[in-house]
N, C-alpha and C. Protein backbone atom coordinates (compact mmCIF):
# COMPACT_ATOMS: atom_id res chain seq x y z
N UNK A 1 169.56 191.13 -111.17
CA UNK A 1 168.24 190.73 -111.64
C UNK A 1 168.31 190.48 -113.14
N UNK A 2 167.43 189.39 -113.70
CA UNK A 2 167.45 189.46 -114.61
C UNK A 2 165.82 190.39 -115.60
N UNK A 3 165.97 191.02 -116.30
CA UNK A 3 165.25 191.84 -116.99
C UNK A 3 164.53 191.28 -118.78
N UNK A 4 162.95 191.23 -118.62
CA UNK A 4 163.13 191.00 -119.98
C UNK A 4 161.92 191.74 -120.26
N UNK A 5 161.92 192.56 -121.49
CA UNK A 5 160.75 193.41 -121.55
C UNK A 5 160.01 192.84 -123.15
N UNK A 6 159.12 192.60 -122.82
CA UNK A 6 157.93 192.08 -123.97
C UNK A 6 156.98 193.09 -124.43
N UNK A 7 156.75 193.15 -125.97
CA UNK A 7 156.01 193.76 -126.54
C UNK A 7 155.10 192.98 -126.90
N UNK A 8 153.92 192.96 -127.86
CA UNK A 8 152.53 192.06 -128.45
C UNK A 8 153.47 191.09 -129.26
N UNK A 9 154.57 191.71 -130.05
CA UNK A 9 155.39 190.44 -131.29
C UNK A 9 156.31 190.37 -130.91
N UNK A 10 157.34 190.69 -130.08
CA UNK A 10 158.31 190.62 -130.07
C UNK A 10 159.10 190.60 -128.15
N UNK A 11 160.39 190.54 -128.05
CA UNK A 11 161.12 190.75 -126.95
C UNK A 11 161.92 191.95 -127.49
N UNK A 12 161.79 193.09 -126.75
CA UNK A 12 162.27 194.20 -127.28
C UNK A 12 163.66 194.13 -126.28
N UNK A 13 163.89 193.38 -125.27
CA UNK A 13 164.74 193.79 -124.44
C UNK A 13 165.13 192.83 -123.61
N UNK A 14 166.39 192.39 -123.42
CA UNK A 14 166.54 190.78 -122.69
C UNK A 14 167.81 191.29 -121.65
N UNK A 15 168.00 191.15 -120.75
CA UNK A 15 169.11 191.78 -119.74
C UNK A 15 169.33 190.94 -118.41
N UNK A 16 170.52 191.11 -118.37
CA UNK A 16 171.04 190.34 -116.94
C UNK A 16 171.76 191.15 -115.89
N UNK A 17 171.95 190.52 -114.75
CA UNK A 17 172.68 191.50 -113.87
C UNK A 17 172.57 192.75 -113.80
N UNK A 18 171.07 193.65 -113.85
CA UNK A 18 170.30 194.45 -113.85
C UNK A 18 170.27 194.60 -112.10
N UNK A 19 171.27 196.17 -111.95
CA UNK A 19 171.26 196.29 -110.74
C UNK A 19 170.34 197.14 -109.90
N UNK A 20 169.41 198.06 -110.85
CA UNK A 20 168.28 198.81 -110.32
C UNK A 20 167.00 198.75 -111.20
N UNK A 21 165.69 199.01 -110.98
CA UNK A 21 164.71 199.37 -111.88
C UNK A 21 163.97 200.22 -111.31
N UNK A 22 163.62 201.39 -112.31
CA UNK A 22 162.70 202.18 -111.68
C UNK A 22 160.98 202.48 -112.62
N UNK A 23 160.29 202.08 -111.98
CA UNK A 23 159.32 202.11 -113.09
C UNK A 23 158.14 202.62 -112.64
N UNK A 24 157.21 203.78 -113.42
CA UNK A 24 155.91 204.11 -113.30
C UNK A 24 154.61 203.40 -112.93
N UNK A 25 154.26 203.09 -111.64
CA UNK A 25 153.24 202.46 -111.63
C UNK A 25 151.79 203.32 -111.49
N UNK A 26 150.59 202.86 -111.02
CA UNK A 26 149.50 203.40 -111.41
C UNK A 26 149.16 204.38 -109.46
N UNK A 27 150.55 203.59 -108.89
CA UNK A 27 150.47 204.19 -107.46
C UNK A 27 151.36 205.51 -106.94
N UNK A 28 152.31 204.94 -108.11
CA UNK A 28 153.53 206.45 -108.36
C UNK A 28 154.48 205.42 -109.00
N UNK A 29 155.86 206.34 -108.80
CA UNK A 29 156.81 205.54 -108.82
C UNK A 29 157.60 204.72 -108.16
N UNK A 30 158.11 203.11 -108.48
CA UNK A 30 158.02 201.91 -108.18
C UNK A 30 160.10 201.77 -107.89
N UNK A 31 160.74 201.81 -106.93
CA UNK A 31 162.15 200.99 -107.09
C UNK A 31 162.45 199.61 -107.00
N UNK A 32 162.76 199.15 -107.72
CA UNK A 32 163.48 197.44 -107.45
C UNK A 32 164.67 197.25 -107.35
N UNK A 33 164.95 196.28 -106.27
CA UNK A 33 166.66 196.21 -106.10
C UNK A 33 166.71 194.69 -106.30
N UNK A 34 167.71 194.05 -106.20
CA UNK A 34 167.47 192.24 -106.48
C UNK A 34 166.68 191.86 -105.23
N UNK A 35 166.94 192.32 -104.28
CA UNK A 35 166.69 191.32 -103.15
C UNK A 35 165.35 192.16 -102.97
N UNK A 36 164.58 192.44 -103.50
CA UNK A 36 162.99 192.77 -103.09
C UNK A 36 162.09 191.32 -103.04
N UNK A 37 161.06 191.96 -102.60
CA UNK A 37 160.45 190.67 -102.30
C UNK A 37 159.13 190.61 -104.05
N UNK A 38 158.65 189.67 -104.37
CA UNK A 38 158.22 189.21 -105.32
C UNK A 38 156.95 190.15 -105.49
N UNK A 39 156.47 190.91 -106.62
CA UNK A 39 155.09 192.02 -106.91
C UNK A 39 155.12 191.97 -108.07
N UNK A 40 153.78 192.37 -108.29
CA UNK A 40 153.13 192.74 -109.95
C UNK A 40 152.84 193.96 -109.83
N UNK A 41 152.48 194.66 -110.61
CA UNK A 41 152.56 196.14 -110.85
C UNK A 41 151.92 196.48 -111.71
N UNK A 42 151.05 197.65 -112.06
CA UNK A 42 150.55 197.97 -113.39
C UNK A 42 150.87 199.07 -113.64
N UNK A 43 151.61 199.25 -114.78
CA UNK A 43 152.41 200.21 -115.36
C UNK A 43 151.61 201.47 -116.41
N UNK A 44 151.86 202.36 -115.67
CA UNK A 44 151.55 203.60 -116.70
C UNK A 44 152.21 204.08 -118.29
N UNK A 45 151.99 204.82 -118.71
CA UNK A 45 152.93 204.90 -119.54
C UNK A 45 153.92 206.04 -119.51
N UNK A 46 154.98 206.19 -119.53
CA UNK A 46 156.08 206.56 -119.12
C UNK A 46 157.72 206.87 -119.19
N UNK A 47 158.69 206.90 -118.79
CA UNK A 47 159.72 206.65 -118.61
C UNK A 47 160.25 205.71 -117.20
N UNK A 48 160.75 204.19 -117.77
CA UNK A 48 161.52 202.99 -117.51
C UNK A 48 163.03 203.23 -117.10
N UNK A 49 163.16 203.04 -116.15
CA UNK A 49 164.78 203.29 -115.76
C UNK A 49 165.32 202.06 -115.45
N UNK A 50 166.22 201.48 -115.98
CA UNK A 50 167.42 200.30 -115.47
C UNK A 50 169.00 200.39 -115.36
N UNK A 51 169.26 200.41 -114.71
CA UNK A 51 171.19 200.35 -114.67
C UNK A 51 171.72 198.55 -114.72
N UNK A 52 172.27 198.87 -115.47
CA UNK A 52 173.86 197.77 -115.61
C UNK A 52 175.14 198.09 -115.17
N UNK A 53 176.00 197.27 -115.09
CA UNK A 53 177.34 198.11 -114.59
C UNK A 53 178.16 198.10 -115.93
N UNK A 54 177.59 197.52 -116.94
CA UNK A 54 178.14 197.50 -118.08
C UNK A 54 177.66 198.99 -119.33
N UNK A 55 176.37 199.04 -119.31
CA UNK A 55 175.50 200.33 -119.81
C UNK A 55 175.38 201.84 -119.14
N UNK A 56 175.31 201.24 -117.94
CA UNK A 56 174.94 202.14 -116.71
C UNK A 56 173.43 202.70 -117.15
N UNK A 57 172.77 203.54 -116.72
CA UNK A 57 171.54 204.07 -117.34
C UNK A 57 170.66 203.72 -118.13
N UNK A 58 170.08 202.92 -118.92
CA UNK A 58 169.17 203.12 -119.70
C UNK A 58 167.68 203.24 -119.59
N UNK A 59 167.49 204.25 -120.43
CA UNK A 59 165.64 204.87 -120.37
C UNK A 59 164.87 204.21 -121.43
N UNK A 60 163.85 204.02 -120.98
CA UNK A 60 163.17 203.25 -121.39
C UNK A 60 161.39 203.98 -121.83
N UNK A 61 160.81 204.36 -122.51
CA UNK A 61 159.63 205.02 -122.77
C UNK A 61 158.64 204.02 -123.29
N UNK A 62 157.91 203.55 -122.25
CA UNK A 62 157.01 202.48 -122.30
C UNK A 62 155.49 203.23 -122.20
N UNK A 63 154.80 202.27 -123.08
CA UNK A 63 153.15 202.43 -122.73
C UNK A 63 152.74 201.81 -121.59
N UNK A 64 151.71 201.93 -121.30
CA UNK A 64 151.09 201.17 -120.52
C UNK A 64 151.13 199.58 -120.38
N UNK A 65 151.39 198.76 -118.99
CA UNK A 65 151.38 197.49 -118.86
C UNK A 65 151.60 197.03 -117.84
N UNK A 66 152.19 195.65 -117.62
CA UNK A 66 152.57 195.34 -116.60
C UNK A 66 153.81 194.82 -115.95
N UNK A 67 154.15 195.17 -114.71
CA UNK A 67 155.50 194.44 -114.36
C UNK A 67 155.30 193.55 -113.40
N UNK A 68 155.96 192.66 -113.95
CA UNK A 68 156.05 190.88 -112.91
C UNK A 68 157.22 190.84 -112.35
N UNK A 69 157.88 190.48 -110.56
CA UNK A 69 159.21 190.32 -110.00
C UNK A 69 159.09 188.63 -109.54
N UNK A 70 159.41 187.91 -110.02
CA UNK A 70 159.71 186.61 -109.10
C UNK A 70 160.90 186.29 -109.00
N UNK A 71 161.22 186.36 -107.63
CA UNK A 71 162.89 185.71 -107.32
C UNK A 71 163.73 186.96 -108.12
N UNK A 72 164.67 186.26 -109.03
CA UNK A 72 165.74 187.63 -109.72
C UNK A 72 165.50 187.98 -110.99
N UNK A 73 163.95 187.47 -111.90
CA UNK A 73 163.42 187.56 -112.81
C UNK A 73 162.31 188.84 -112.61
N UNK A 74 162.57 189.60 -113.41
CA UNK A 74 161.61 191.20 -113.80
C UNK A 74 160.83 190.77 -115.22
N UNK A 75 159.84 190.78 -115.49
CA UNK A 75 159.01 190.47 -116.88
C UNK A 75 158.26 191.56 -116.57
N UNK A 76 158.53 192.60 -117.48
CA UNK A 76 157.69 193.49 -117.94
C UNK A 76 157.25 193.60 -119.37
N UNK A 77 155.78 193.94 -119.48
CA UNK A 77 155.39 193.76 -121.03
C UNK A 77 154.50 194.67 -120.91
N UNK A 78 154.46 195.50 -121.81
CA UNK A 78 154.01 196.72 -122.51
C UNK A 78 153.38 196.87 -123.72
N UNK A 79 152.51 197.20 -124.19
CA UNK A 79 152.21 197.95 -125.68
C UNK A 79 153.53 198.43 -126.52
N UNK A 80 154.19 199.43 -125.95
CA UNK A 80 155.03 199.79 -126.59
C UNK A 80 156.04 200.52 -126.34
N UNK A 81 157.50 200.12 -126.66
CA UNK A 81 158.61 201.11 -125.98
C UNK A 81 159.46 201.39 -126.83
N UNK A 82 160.67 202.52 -126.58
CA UNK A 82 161.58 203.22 -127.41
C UNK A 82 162.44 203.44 -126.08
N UNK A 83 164.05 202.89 -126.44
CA UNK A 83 165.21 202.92 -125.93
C UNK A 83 166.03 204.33 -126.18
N UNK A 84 166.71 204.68 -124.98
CA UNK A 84 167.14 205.99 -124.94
C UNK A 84 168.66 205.86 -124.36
N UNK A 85 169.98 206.29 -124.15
CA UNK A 85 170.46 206.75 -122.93
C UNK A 85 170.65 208.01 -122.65
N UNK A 86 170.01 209.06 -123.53
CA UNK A 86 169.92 210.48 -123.08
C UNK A 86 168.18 210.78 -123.40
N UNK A 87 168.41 211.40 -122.19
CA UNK A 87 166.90 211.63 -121.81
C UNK A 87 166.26 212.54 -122.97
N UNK A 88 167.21 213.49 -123.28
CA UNK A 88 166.62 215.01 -124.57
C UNK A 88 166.30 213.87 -125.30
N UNK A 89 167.35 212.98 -126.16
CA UNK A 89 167.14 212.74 -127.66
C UNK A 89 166.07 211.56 -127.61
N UNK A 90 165.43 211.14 -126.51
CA UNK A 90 164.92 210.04 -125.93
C UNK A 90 163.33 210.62 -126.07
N UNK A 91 163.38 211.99 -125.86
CA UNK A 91 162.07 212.74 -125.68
C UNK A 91 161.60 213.44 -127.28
N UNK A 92 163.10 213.43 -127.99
CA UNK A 92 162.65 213.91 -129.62
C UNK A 92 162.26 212.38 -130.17
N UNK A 93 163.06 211.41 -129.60
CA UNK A 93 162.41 210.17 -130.61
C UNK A 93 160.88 210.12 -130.09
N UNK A 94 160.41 209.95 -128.66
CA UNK A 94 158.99 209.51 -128.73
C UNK A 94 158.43 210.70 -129.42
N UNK A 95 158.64 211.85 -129.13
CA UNK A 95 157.66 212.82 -130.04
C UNK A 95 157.31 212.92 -131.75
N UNK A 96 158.42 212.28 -132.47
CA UNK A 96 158.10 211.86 -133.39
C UNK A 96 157.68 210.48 -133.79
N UNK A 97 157.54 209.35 -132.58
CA UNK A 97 156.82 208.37 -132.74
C UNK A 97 155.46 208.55 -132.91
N UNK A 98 155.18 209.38 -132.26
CA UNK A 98 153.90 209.56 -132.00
C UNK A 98 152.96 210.63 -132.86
N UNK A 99 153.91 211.24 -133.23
CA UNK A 99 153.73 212.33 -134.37
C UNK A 99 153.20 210.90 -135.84
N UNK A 100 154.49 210.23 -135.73
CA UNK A 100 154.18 209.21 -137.03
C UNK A 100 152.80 208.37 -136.80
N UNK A 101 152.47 207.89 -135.71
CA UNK A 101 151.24 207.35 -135.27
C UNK A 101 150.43 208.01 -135.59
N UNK A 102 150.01 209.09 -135.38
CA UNK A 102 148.99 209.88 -135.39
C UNK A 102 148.32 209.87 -136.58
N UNK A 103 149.52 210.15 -137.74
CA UNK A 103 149.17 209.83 -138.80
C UNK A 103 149.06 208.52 -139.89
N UNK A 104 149.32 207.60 -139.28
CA UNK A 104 148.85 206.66 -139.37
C UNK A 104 147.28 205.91 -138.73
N UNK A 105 147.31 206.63 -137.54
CA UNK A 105 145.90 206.37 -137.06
C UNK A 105 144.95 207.29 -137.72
N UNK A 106 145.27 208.65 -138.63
CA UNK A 106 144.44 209.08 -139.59
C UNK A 106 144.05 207.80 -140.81
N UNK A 107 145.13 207.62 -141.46
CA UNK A 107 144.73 207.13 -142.43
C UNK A 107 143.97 205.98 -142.08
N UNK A 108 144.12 205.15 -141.16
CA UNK A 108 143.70 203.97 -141.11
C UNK A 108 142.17 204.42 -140.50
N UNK A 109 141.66 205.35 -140.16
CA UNK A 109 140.31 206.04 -139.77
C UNK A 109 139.55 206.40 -140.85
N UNK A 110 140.72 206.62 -142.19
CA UNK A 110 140.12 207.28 -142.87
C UNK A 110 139.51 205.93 -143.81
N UNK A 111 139.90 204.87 -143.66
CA UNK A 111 139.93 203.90 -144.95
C UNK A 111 139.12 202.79 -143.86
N UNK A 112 138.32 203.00 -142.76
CA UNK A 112 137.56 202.12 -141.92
C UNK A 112 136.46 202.77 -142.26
N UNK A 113 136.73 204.40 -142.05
CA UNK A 113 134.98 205.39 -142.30
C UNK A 113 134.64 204.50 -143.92
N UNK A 114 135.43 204.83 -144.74
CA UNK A 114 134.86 204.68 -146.36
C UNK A 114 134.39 203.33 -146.04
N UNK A 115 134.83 202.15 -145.68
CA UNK A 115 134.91 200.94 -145.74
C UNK A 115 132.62 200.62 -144.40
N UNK A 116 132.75 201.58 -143.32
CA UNK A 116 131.80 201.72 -142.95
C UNK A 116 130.52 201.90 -143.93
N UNK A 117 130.61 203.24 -144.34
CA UNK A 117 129.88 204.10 -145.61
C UNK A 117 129.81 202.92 -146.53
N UNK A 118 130.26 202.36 -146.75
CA UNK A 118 130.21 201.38 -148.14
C UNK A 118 129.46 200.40 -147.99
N UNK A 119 130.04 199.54 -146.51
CA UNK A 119 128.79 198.46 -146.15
C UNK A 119 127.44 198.90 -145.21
N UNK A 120 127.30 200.08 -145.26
CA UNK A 120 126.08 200.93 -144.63
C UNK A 120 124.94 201.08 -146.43
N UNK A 121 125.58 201.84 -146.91
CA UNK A 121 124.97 202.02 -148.32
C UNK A 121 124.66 200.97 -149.16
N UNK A 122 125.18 199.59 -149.29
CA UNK A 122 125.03 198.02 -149.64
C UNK A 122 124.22 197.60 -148.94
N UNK A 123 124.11 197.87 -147.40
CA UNK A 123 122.69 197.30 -146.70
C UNK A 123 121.61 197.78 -146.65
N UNK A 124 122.02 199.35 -147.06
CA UNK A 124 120.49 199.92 -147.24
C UNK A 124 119.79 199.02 -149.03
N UNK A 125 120.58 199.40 -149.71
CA UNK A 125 120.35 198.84 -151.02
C UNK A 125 120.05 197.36 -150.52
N UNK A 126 120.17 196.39 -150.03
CA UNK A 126 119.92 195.37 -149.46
C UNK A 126 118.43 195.14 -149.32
N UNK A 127 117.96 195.80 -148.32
CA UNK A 127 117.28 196.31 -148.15
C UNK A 127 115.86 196.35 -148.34
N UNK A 128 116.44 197.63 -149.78
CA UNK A 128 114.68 197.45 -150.35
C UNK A 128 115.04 196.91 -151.27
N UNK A 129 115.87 196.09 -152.03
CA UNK A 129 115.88 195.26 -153.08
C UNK A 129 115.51 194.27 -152.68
């Protein structure tokens, strides 16, 4: 199969001769072999499994999205993923992804509130002027 995984900017992941996939759907978990027959899927967010005979294993920690099978083509596209081939160090990277997000989704909360407050207080002044 061939494999290509899409993010909002980018192709995070382009693969061929992809001999298994295992992926989180919203029904459980999903196997693909080449010769399946053609489905869409809506993907949880999770851990992504694919084998190569060249890689063997790789994990995959995807957000939420979707997976497309036509013929020997897999298009899956996601919000967002982080590549692993050991599951531990796979589980310290997302935890500090998300650790870094967090705080980034502070600041950027924090500089929308002021930015709120500012054009709230300009329209009151608006207003009665």
């Amino acid at each position: 199969m061939n494999l290509k995984v899409l993010l909002p900017f980018q192709v995070f992941a382009e693969k061929s001769t992809v001999l298994r996939i295992v992926a989180e759907t919203t029904s459980g978990s999903m196997g693909l072999l080449p010769h399946r027959l053609d489905c869409v899927a809506i993907l949880v967010a999770g851990i992504l499994t694919y084998e190569t005979a060249q890689e063997g294993e790789v994990y995959l920690a995807v957000d939420q999205g979707v997976l497309i099978k036509t013929g020997a083509d897999v298009l899956i596209s996601v919000r967002n993923a982080i590549a692993g081939t050991d599951l531990a160090n796979l589980r310290d990277t997302v935890k500090q992804e998300f650790q870094n997000r967090n705080e980034q989704e502070q600041q950027v909360r924090s500089v929308l509130a002021k930015l709120e407050s500012g054009f709230t207080r300009r329209f009151v002044e608006f207003q009665r002027g």
